[in-house]
C-alpha atoms as a PDB file:
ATOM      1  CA  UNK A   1      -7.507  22.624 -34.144  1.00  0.00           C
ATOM      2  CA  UNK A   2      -7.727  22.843 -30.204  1.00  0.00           C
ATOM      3  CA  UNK A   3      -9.580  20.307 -29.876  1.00  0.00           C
ATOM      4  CA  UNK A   4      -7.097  17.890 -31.616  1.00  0.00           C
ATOM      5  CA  UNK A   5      -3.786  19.602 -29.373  1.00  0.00           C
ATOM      6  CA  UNK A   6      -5.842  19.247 -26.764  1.00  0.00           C
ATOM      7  CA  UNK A   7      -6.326  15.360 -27.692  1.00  0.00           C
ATOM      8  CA  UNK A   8      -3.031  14.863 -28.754  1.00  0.00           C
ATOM      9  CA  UNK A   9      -1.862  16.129 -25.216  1.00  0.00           C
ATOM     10  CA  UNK A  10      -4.846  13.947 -22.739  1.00  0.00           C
ATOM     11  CA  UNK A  11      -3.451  10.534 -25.145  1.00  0.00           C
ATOM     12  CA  UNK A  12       0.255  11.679 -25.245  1.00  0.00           C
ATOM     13  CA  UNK A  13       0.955   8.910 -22.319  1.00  0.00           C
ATOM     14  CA  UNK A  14      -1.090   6.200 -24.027  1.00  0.00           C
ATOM     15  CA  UNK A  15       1.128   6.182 -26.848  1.00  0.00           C
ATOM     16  CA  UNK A  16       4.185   5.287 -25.000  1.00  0.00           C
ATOM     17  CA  UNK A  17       4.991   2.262 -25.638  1.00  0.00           C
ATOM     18  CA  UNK A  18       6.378   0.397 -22.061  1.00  0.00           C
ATOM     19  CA  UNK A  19       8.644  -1.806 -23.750  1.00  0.00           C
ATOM     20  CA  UNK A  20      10.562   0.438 -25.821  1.00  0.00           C
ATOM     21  CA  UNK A  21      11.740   2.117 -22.317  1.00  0.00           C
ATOM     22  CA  UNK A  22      10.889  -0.734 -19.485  1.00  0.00           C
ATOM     23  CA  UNK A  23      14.316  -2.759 -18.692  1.00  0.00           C
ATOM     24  CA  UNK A  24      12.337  -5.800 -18.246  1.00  0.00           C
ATOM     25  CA  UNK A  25       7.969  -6.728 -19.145  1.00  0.00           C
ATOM     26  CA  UNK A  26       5.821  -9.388 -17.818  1.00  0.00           C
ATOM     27  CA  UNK A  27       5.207 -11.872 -20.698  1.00  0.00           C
ATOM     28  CA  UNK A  28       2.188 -13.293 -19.162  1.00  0.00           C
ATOM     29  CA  UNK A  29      -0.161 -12.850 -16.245  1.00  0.00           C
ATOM     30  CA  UNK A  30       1.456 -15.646 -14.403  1.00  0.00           C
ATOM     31  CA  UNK A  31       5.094 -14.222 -14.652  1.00  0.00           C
ATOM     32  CA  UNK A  32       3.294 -11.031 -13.208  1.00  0.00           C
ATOM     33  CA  UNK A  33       2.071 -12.987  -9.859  1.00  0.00           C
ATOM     34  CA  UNK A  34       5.410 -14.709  -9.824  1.00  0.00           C
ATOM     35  CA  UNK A  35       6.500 -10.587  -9.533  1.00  0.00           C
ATOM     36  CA  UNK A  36       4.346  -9.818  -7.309  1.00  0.00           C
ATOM     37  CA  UNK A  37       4.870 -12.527  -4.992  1.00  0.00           C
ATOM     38  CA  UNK A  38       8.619 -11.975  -5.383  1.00  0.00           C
ATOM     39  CA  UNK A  39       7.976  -7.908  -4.099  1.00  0.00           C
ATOM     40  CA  UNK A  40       5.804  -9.212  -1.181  1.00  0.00           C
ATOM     41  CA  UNK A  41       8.656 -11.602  -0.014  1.00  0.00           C
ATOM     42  CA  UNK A  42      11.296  -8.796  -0.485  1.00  0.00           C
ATOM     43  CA  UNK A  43       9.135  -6.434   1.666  1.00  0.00           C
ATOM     44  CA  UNK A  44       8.959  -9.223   4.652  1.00  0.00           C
ATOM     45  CA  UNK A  45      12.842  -9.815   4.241  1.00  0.00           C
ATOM     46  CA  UNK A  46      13.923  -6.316   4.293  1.00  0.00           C
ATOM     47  CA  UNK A  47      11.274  -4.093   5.684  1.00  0.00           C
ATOM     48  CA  UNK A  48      10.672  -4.452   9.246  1.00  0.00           C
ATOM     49  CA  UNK A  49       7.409  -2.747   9.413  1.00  0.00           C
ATOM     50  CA  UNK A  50       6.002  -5.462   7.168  1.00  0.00           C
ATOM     51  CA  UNK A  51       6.995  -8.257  10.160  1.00  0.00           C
ATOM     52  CA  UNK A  52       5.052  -5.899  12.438  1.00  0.00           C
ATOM     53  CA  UNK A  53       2.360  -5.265  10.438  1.00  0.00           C
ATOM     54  CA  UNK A  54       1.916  -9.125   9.665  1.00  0.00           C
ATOM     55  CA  UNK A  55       1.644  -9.337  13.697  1.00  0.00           C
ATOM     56  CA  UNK A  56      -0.691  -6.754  13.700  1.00  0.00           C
ATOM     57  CA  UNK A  57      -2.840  -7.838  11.049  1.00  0.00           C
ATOM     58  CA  UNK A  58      -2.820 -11.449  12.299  1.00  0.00           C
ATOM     59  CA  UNK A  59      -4.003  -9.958  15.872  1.00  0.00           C
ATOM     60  CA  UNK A  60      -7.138  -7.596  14.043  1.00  0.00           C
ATOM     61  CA  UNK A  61      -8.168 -11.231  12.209  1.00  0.00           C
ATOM     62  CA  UNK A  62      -8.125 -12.578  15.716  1.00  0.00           C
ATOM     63  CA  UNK A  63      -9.954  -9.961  17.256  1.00  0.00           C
ATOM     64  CA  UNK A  64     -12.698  -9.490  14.894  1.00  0.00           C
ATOM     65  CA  UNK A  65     -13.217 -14.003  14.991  1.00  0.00           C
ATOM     66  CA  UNK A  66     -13.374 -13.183  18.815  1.00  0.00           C
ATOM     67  CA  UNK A  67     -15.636 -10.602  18.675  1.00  0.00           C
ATOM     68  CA  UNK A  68     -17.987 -11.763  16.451  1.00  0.00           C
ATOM     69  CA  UNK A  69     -17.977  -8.495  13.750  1.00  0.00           C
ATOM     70  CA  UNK A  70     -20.546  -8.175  11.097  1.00  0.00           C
ATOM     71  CA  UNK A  71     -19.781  -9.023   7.748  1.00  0.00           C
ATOM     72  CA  UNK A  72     -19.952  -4.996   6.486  1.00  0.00           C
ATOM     73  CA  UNK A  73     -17.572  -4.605   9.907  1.00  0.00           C
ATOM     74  CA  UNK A  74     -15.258  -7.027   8.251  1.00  0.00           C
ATOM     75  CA  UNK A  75     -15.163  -5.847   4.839  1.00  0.00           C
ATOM     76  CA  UNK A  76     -13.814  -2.121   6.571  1.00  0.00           C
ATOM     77  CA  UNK A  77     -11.426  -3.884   8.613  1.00  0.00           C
ATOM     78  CA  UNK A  78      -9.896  -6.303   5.323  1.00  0.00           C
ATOM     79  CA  UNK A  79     -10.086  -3.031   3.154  1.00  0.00           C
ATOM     80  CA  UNK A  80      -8.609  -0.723   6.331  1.00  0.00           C
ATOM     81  CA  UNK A  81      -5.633  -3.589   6.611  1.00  0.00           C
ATOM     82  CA  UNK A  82      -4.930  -3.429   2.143  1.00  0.00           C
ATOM     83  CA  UNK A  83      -4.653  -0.161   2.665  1.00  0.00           C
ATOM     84  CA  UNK A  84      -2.142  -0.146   4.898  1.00  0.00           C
ATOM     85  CA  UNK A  85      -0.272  -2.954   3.596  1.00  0.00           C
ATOM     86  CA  UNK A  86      -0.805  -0.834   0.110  1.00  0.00           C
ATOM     87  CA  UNK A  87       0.640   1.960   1.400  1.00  0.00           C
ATOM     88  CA  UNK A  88       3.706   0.621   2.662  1.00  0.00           C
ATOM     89  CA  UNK A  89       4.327  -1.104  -0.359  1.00  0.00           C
ATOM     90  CA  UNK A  90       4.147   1.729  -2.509  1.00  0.00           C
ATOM     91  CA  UNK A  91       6.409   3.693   0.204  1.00  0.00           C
ATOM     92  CA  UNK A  92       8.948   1.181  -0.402  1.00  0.00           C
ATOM     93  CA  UNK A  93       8.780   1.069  -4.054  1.00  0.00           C
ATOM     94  CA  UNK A  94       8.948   4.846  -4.781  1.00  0.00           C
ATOM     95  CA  UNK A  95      11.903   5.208  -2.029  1.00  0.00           C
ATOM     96  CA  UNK A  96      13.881   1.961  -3.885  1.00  0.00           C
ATOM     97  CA  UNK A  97      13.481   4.086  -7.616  1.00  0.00           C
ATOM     98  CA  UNK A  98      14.103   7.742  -5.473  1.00  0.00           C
ATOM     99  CA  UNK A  99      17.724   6.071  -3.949  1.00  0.00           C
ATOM    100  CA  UNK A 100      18.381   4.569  -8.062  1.00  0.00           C
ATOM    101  CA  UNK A 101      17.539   7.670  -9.214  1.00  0.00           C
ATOM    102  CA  UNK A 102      19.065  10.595  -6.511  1.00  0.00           C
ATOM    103  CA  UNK A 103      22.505   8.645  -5.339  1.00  0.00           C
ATOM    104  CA  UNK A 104      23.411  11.909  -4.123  1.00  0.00           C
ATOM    105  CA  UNK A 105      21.107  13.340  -1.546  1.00  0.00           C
ATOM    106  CA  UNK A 106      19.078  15.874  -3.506  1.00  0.00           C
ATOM    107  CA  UNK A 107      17.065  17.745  -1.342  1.00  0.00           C
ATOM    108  CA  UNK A 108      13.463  16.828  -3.679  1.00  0.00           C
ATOM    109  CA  UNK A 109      14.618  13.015  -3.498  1.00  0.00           C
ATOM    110  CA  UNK A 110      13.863  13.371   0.630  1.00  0.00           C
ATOM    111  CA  UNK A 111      10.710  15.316  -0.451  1.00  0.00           C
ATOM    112  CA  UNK A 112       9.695  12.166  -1.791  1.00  0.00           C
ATOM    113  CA  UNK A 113      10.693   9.522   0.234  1.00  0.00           C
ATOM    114  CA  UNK A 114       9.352  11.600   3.408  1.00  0.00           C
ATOM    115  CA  UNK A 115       5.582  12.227   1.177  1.00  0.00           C
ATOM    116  CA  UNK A 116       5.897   8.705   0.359  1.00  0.00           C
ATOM    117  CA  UNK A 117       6.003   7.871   4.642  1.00  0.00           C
ATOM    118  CA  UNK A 118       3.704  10.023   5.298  1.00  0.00           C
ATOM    119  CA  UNK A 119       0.921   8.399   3.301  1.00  0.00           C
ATOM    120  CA  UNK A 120       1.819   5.112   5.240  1.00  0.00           C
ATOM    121  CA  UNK A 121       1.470   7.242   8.513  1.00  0.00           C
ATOM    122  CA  UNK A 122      -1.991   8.975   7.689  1.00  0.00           C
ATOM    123  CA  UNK A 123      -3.051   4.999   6.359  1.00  0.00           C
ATOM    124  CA  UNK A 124      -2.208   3.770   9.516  1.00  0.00           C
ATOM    125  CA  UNK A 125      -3.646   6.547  11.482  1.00  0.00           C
ATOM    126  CA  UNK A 126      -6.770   5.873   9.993  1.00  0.00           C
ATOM    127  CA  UNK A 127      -6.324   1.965  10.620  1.00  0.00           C
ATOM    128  CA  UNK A 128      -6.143   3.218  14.311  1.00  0.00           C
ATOM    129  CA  UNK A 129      -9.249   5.117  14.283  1.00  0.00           C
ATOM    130  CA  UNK A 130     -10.907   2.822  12.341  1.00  0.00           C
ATOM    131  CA  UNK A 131     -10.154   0.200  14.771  1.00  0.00           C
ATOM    132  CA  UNK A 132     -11.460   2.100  17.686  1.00  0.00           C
ATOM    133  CA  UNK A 133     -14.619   2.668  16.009  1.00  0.00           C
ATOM    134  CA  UNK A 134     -15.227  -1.119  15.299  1.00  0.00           C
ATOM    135  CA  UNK A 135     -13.554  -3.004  18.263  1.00  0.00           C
ATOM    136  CA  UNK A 136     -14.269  -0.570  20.969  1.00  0.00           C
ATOM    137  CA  UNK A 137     -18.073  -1.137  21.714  1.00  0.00           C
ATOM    138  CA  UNK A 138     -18.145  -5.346  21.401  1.00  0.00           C
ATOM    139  CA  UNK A 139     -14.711  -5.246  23.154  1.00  0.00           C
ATOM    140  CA  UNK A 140     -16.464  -3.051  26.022  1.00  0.00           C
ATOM    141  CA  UNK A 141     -19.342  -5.421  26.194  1.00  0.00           C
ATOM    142  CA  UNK A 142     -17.051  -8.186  26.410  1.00  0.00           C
ATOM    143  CA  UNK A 143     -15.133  -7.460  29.083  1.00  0.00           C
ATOM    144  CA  UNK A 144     -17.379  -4.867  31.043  1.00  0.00           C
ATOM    145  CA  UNK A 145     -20.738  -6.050  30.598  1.00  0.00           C
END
């Protein structure tokens, strides 16, 4: 008997069913990259840390050609940028359903939207440290040596 409440409560979410509730669902896996590549071009139109971070990515590519990283070097720095980029996209996601969901300021909805930022902050704090870590020593070499 509590092993089948306790069942029926870990599956209760997998019996949901999305469509019953979603306003609109992919109906195949190449309507769902159309999606996604309609969210990415939303996020360079209207957020303008995405135009910076493009920059900034673009310049860490550049860097790491120039400096000649190793291939476990890149993988951090490509996983270190997706995070970032990750973050930020999820910031602006769960700020776009707290503003549908909150239109009056509730005091939780900024408890969100302010969480939400601060995971982009503490992913790009890590970029930053990251960074330092791998560029610092060639880059020293390079210009010092």
């Amino acid at each position: 008997m509590i092993l089948k409440r306790w069942w029926q409560t870990l599956t209760s979410t997998a019996r949901i069913d999305p469509h019953q509730y979603a306003a609109k669902t992919s109906p195949n896996r190449l309507a769902s990259f159309g999606y996604a590549l309609q969210g990415w071009l939303y996020m360079l139109r209207w957020q303008k840390n995405t135009r910076i971070m493009s920059i900034a990515s673009v310049l860490v590519i550049l860097m790491s050609l120039w400096l000649e990283i190793s291939r476990i070097e890149w993988a951090i720095i490509i996983l270190t940028i997706t995070i970032v980029w990750l973050t930020e996209f999820l910031n602006a996601g769960i700020e776009a359903a707290i503003d549908v969901a909150s239109p009056q300021i509730h005091p939780m909805a900024k408890v969100g939207k302010d969480v939400a930022s601060a995971a982009v902050l503490l992913g790009a704090i890590a970029a930053a440290l990251v960074g330092l870590l791998i560029f610092a020593p060639p880059l020293y070499a390079r210009l010092f040596a």
